[in-house]
C-alpha atoms as a PDB file:
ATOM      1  CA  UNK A   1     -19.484  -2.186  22.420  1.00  0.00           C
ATOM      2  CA  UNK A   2     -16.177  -4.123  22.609  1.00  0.00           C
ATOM      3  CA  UNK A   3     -13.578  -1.947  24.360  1.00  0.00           C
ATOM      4  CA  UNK A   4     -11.241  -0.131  21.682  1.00  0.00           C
ATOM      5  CA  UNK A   5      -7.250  -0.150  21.901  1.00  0.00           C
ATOM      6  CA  UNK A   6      -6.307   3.364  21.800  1.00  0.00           C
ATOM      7  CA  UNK A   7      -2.615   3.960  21.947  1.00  0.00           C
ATOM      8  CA  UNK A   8      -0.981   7.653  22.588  1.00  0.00           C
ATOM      9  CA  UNK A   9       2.375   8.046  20.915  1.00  0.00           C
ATOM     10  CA  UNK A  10       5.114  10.891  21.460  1.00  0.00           C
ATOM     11  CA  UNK A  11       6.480  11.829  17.741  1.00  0.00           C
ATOM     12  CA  UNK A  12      10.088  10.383  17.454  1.00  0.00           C
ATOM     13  CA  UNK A  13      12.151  12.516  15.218  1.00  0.00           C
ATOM     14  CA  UNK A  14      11.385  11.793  11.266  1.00  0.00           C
ATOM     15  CA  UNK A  15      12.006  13.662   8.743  1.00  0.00           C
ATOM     16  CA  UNK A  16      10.033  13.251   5.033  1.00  0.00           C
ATOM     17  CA  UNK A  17      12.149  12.602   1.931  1.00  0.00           C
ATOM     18  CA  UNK A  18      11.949  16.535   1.018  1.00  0.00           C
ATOM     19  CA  UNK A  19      14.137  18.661  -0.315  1.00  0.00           C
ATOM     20  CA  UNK A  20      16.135  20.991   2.278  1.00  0.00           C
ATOM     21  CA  UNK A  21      15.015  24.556   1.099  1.00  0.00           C
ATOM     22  CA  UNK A  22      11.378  23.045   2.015  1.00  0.00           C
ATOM     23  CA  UNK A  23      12.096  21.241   5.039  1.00  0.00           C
ATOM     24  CA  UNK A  24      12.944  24.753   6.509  1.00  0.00           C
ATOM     25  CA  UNK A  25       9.901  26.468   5.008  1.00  0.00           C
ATOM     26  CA  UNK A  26       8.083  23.450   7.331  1.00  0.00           C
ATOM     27  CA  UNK A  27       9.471  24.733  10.264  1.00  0.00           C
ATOM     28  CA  UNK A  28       8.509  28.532   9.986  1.00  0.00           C
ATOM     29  CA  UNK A  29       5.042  26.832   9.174  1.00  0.00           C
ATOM     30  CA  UNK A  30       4.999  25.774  12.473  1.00  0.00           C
ATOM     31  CA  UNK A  31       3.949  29.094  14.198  1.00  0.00           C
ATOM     32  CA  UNK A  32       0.828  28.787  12.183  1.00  0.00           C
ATOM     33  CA  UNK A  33      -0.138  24.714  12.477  1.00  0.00           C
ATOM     34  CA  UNK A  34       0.800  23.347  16.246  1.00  0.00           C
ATOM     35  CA  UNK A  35       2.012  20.004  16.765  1.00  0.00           C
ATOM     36  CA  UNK A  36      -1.650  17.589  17.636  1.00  0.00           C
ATOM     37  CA  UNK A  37      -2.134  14.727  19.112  1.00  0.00           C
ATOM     38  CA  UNK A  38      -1.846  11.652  17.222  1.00  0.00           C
ATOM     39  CA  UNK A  39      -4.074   8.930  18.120  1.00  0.00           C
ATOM     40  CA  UNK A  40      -3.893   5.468  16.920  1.00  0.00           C
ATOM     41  CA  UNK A  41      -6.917   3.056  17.686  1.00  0.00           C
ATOM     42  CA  UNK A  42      -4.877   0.052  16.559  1.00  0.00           C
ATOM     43  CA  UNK A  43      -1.427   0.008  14.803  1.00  0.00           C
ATOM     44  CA  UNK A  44      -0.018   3.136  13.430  1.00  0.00           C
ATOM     45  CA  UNK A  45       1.097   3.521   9.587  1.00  0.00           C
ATOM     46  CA  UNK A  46       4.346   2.118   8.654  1.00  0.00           C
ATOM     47  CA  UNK A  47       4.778   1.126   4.838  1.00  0.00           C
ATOM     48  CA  UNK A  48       2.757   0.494   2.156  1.00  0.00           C
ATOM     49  CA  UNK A  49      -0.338   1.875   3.441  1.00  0.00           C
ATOM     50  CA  UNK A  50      -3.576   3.938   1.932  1.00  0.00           C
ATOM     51  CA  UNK A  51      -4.611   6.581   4.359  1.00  0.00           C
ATOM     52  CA  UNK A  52      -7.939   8.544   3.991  1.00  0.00           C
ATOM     53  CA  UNK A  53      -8.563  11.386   5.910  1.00  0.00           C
ATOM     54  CA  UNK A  54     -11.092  14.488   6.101  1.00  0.00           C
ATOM     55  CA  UNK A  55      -9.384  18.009   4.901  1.00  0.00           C
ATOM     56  CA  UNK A  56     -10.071  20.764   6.739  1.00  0.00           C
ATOM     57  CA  UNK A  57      -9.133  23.236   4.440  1.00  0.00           C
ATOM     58  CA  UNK A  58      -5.604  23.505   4.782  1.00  0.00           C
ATOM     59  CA  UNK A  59      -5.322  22.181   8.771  1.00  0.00           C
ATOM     60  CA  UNK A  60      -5.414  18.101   8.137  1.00  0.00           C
ATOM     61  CA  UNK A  61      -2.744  17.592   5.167  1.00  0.00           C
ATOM     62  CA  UNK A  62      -0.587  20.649   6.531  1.00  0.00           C
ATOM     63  CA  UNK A  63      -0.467  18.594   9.745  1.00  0.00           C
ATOM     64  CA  UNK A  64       0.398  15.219   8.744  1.00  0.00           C
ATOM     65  CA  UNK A  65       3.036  17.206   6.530  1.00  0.00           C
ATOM     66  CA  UNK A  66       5.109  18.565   9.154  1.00  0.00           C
ATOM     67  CA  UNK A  67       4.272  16.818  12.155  1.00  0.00           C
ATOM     68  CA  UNK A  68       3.598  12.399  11.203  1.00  0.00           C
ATOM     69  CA  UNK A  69       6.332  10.079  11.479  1.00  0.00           C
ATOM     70  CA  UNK A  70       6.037   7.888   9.147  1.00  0.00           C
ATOM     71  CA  UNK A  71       6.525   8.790   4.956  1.00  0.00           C
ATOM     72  CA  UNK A  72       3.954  10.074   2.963  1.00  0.00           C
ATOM     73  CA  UNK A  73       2.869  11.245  -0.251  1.00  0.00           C
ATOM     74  CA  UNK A  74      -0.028  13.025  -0.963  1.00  0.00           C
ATOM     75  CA  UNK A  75      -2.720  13.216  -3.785  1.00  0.00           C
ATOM     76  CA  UNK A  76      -3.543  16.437  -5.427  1.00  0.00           C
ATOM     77  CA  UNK A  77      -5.805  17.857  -8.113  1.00  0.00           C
ATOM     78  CA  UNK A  78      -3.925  18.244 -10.656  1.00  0.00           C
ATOM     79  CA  UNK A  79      -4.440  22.176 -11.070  1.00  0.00           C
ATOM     80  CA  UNK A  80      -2.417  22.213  -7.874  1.00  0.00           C
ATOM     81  CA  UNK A  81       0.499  21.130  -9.518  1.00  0.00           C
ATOM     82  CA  UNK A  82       0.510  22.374 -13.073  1.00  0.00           C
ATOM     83  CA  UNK A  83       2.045  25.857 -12.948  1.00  0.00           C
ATOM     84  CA  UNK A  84       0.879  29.344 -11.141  1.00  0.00           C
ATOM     85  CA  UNK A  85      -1.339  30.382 -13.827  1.00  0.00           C
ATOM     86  CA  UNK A  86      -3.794  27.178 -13.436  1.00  0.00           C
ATOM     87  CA  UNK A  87      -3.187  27.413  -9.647  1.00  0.00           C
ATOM     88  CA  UNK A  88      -4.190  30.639  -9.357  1.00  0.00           C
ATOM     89  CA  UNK A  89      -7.223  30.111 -11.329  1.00  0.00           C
ATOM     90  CA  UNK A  90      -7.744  26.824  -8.930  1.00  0.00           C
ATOM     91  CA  UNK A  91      -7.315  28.778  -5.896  1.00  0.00           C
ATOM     92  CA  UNK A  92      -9.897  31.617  -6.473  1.00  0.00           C
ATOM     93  CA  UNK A  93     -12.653  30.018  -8.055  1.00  0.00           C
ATOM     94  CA  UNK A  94     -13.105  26.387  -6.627  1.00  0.00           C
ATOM     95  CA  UNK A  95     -10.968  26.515  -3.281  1.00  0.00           C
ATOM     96  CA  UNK A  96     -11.694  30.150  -2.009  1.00  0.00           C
ATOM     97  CA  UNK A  97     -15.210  30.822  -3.755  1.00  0.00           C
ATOM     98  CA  UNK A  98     -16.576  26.974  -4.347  1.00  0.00           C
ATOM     99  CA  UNK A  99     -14.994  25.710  -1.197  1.00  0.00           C
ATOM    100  CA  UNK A 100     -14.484  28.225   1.409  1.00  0.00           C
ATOM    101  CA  UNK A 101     -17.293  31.091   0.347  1.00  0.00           C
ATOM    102  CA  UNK A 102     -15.124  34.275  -0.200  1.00  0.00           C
ATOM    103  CA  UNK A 103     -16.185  36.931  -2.302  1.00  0.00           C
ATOM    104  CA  UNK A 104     -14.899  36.268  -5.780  1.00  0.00           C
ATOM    105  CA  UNK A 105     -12.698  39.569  -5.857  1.00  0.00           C
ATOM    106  CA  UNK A 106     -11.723  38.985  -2.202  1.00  0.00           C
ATOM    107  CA  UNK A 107     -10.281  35.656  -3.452  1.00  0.00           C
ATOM    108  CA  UNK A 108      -8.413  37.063  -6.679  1.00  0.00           C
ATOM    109  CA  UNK A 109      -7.151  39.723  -4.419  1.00  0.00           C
ATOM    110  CA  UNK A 110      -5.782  37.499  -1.885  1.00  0.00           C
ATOM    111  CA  UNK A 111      -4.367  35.192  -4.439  1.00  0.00           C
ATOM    112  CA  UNK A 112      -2.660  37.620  -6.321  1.00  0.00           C
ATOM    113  CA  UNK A 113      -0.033  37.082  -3.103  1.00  0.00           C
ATOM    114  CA  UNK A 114      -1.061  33.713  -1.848  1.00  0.00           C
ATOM    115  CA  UNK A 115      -0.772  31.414  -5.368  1.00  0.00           C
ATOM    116  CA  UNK A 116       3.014  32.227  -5.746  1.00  0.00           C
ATOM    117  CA  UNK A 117       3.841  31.219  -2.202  1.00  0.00           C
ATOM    118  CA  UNK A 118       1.293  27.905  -2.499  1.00  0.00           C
ATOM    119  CA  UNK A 119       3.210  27.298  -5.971  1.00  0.00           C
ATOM    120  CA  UNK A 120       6.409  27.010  -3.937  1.00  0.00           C
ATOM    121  CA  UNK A 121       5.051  25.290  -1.349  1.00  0.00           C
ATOM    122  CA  UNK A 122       3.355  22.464  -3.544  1.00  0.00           C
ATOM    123  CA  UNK A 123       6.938  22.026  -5.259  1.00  0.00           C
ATOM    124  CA  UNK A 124       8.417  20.994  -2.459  1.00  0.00           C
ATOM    125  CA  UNK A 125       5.130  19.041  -1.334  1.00  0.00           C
ATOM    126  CA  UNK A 126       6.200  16.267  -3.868  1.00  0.00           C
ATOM    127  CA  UNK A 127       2.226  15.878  -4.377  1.00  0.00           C
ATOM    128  CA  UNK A 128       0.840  13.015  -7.098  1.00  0.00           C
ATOM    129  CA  UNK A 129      -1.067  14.666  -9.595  1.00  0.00           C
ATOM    130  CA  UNK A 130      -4.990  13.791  -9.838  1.00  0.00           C
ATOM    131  CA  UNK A 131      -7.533  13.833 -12.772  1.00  0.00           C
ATOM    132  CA  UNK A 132     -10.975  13.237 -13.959  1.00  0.00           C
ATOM    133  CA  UNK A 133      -9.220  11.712 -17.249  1.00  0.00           C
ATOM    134  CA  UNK A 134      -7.674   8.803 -18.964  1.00  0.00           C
ATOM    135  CA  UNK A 135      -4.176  10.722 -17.464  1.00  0.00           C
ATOM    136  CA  UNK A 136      -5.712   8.799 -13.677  1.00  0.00           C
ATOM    137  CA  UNK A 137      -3.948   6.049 -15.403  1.00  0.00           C
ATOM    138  CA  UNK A 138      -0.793   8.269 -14.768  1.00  0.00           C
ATOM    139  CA  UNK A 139      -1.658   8.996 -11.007  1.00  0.00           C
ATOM    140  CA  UNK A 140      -2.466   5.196 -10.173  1.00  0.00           C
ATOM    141  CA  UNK A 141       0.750   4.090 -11.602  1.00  0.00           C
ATOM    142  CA  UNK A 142       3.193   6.510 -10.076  1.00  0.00           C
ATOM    143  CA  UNK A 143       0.799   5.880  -6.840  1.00  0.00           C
ATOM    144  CA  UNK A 144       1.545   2.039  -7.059  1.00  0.00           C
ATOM    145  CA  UNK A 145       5.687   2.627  -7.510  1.00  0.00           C
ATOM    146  CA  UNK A 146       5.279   5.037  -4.429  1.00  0.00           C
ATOM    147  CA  UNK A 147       3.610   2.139  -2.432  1.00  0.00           C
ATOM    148  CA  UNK A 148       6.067  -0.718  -3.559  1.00  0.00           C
ATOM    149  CA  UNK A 149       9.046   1.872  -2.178  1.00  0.00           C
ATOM    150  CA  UNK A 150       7.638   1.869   0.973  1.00  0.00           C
ATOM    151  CA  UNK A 151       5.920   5.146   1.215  1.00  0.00           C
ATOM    152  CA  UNK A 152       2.238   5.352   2.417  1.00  0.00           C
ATOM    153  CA  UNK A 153      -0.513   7.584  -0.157  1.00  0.00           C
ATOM    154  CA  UNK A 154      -2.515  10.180   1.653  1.00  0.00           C
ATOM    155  CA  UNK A 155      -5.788  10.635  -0.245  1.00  0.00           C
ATOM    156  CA  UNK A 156      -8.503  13.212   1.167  1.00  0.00           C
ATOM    157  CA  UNK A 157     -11.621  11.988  -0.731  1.00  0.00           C
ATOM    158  CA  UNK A 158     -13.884  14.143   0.684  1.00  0.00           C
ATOM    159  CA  UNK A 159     -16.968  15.559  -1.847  1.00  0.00           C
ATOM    160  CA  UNK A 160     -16.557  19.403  -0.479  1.00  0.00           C
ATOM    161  CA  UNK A 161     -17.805  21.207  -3.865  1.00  0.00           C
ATOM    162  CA  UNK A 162     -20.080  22.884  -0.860  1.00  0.00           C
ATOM    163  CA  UNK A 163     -17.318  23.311   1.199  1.00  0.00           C
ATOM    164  CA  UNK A 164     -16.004  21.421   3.823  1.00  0.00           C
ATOM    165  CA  UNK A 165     -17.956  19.976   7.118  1.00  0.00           C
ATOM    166  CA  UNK A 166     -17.016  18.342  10.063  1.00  0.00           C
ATOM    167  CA  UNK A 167     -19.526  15.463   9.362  1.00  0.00           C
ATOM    168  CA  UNK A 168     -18.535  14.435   5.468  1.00  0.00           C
ATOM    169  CA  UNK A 169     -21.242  14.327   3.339  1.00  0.00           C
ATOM    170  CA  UNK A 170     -19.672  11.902   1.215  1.00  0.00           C
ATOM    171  CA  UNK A 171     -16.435  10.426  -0.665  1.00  0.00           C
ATOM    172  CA  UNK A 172     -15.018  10.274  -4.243  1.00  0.00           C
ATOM    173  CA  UNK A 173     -14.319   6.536  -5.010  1.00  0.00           C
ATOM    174  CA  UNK A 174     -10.394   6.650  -6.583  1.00  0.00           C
ATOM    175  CA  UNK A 175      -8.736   5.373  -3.811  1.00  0.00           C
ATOM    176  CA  UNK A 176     -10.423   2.258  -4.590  1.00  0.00           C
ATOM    177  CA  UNK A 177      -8.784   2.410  -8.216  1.00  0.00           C
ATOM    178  CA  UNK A 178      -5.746   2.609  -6.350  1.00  0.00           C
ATOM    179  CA  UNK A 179      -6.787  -0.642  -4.274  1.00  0.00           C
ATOM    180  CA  UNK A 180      -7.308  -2.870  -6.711  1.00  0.00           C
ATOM    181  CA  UNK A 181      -4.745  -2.105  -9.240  1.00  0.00           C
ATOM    182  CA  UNK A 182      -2.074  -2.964  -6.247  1.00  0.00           C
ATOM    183  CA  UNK A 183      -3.823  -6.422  -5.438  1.00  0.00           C
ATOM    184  CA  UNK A 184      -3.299  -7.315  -9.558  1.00  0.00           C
ATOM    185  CA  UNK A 185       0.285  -6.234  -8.576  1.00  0.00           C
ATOM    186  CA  UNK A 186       0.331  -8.654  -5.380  1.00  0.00           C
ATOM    187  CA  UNK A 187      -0.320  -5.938  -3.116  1.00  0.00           C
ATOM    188  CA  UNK A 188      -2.997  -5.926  -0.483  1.00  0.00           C
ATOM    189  CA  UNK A 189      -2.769  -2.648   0.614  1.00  0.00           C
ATOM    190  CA  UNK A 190      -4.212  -1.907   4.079  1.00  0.00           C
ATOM    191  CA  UNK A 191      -6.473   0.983   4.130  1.00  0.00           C
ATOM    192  CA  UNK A 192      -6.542   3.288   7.453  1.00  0.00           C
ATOM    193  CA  UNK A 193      -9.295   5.766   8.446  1.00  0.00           C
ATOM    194  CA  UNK A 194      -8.215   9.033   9.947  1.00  0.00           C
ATOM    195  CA  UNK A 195     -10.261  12.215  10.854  1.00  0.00           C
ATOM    196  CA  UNK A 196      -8.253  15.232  12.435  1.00  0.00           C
ATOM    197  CA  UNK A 197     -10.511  17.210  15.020  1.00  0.00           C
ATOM    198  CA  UNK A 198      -8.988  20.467  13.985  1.00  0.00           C
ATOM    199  CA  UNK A 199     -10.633  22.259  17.568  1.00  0.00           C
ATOM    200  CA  UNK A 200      -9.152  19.699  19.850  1.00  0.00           C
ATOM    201  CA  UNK A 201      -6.027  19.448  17.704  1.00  0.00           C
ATOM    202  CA  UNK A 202      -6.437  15.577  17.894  1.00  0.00           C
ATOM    203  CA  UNK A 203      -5.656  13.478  14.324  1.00  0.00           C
ATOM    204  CA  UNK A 204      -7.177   9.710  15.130  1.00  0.00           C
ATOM    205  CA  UNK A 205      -6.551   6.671  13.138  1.00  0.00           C
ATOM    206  CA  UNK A 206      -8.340   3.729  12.844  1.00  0.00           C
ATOM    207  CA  UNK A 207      -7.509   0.460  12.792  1.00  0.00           C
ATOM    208  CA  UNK A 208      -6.408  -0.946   9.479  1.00  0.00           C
ATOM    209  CA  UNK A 209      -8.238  -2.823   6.979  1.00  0.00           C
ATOM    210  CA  UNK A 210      -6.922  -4.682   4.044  1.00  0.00           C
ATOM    211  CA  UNK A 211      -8.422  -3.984   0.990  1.00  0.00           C
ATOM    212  CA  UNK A 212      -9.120  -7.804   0.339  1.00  0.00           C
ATOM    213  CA  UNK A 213     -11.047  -7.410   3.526  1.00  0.00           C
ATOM    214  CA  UNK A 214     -13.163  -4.777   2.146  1.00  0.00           C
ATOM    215  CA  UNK A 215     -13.907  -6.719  -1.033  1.00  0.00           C
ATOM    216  CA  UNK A 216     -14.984  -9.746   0.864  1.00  0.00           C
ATOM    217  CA  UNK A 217     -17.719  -7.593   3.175  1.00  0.00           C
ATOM    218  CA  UNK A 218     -18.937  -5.538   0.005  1.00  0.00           C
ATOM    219  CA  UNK A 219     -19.868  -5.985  -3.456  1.00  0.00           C
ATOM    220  CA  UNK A 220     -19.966  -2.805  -4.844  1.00  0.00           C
ATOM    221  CA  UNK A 221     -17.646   0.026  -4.687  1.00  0.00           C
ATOM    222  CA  UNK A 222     -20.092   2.323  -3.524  1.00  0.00           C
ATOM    223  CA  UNK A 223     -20.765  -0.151  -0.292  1.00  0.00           C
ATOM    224  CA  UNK A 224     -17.022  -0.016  -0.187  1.00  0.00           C
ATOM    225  CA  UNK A 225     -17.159   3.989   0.029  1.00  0.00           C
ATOM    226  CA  UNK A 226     -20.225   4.402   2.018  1.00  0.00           C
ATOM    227  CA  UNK A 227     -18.398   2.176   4.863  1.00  0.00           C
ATOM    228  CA  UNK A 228     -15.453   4.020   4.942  1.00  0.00           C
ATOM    229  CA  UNK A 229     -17.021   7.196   5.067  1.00  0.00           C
ATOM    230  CA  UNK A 230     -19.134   6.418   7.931  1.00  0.00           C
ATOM    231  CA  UNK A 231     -15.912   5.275  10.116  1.00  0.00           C
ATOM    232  CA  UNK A 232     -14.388   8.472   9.192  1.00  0.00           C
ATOM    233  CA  UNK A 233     -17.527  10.552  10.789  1.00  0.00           C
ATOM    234  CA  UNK A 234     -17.626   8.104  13.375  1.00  0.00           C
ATOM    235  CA  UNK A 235     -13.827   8.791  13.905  1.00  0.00           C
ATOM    236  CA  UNK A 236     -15.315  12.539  14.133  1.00  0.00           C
ATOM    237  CA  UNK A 237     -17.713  12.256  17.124  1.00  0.00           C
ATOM    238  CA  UNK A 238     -15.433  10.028  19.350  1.00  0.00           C
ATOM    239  CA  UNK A 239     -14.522  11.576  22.685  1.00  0.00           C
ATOM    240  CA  UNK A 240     -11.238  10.850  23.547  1.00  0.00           C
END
């Protein structure tokens, strides 16, 4: 096994294109999510970029939130992002009770405080809207603007109907939607792997792959997935 580049970087100061009210909400946040160490096994994210990772429940997108240096914008299911009422439905059926196992009541209980306070914070998230409908058309198309201004997409495309796991059972294919439409815009987007070890507080990236790349080595998108979704477990076991 060929020796892997792993660079260590210190964060430089960077601050997301976010409005102010929320950039201070980010740093009372940070009593509850601690700075971890980013790991890059080739080049780190710039511009332009697709980045996958594994979720975590909240620990993996709060992270890159207030702690990455480079800009980001993150995908969301749309229920997320379409008012308190459909949030709080959201919140205490699939995320709490699908997801994460509570009790049913325990959830609607808990959200009762939690979904105003998520509202607020997904307002200020700036997240890109995601659905199962002909409105994706919607999502890849403010996705692909996003991209062309220099911003990099965060997508966590991890199937966790049964919750979430620290080896991924397996990933949802729209971020290869996303792909393609930018290469019929000119844009070969490079994709990066990342999996954040939320116990060692350690968020490693792979090294890039363009999505032309991809399309060469497989002929299906489900080849395409399955690839990427072994590098991210892979990502997962690594002691570094």
């Amino acid at each position: 096994m060929k020796k892997l580049k792993k660079s260590i970087e210190k964060q430089k100061k960077f601050k997301q294109k976010r409005k102010w009210w929320f950039r201070g909400l980010k740093q009372v946040l940070k009593i509850r999510y601690k700075k971890p160490l980013f790991i890059y096994l080739g080049e780190k994210p710039t511009n332009s970029a697709i980045i996958l990772s594994n979720h975590e429940g909240t620990e993996a997108p709060m992270s890159l939130e207030i702690y990455c240096d480079f800009p980001i914008r993150m995908w969301g299911t749309a229920e997320m992002n379409s008012g308190l009422r459909k949030l709080y439905k959201y919140q205490t059926e699939v995320y709490y009770h699908q997801k994460k196992h509570w009790n049913l009541f325990a959830a609607r209980m808990f959200c009762l405080l939690a979904s105003p306070l998520t509202n607020l914070f997904y307002k200020g998230l700036n997240l890109i809207s995601t659905y199962q409908d002909a409105r994706l058309k919607t999502t890849l198309s403010e996705s692909v603007s996003v991209i062309k201004n220099g911003e990099n997409i965060v997508i966590f495309p991890e199937k966790s109907i049964g919750g979430y796991h620290a080896e991924l059972k397996g990933f949802y294919a729209g971020f290869i939607l996303l792909a393609k439409q930018c290469l019929k815009q000119g844009i070969d987007v490079p994709i990066f792997v990342s999996y954040y070890k939320v116990k060692e507080r350690k968020y490693i990236f792979d090294k890039p792959i363009l999505f032309s790349r991809l399309q060469e080595r497989f002929s299906t998108r489900e080849q395409m997935t399955d690839f990427l979704l072994d590098r991210c477990n892979q990502l997962g076991k690594m002691d570094l």
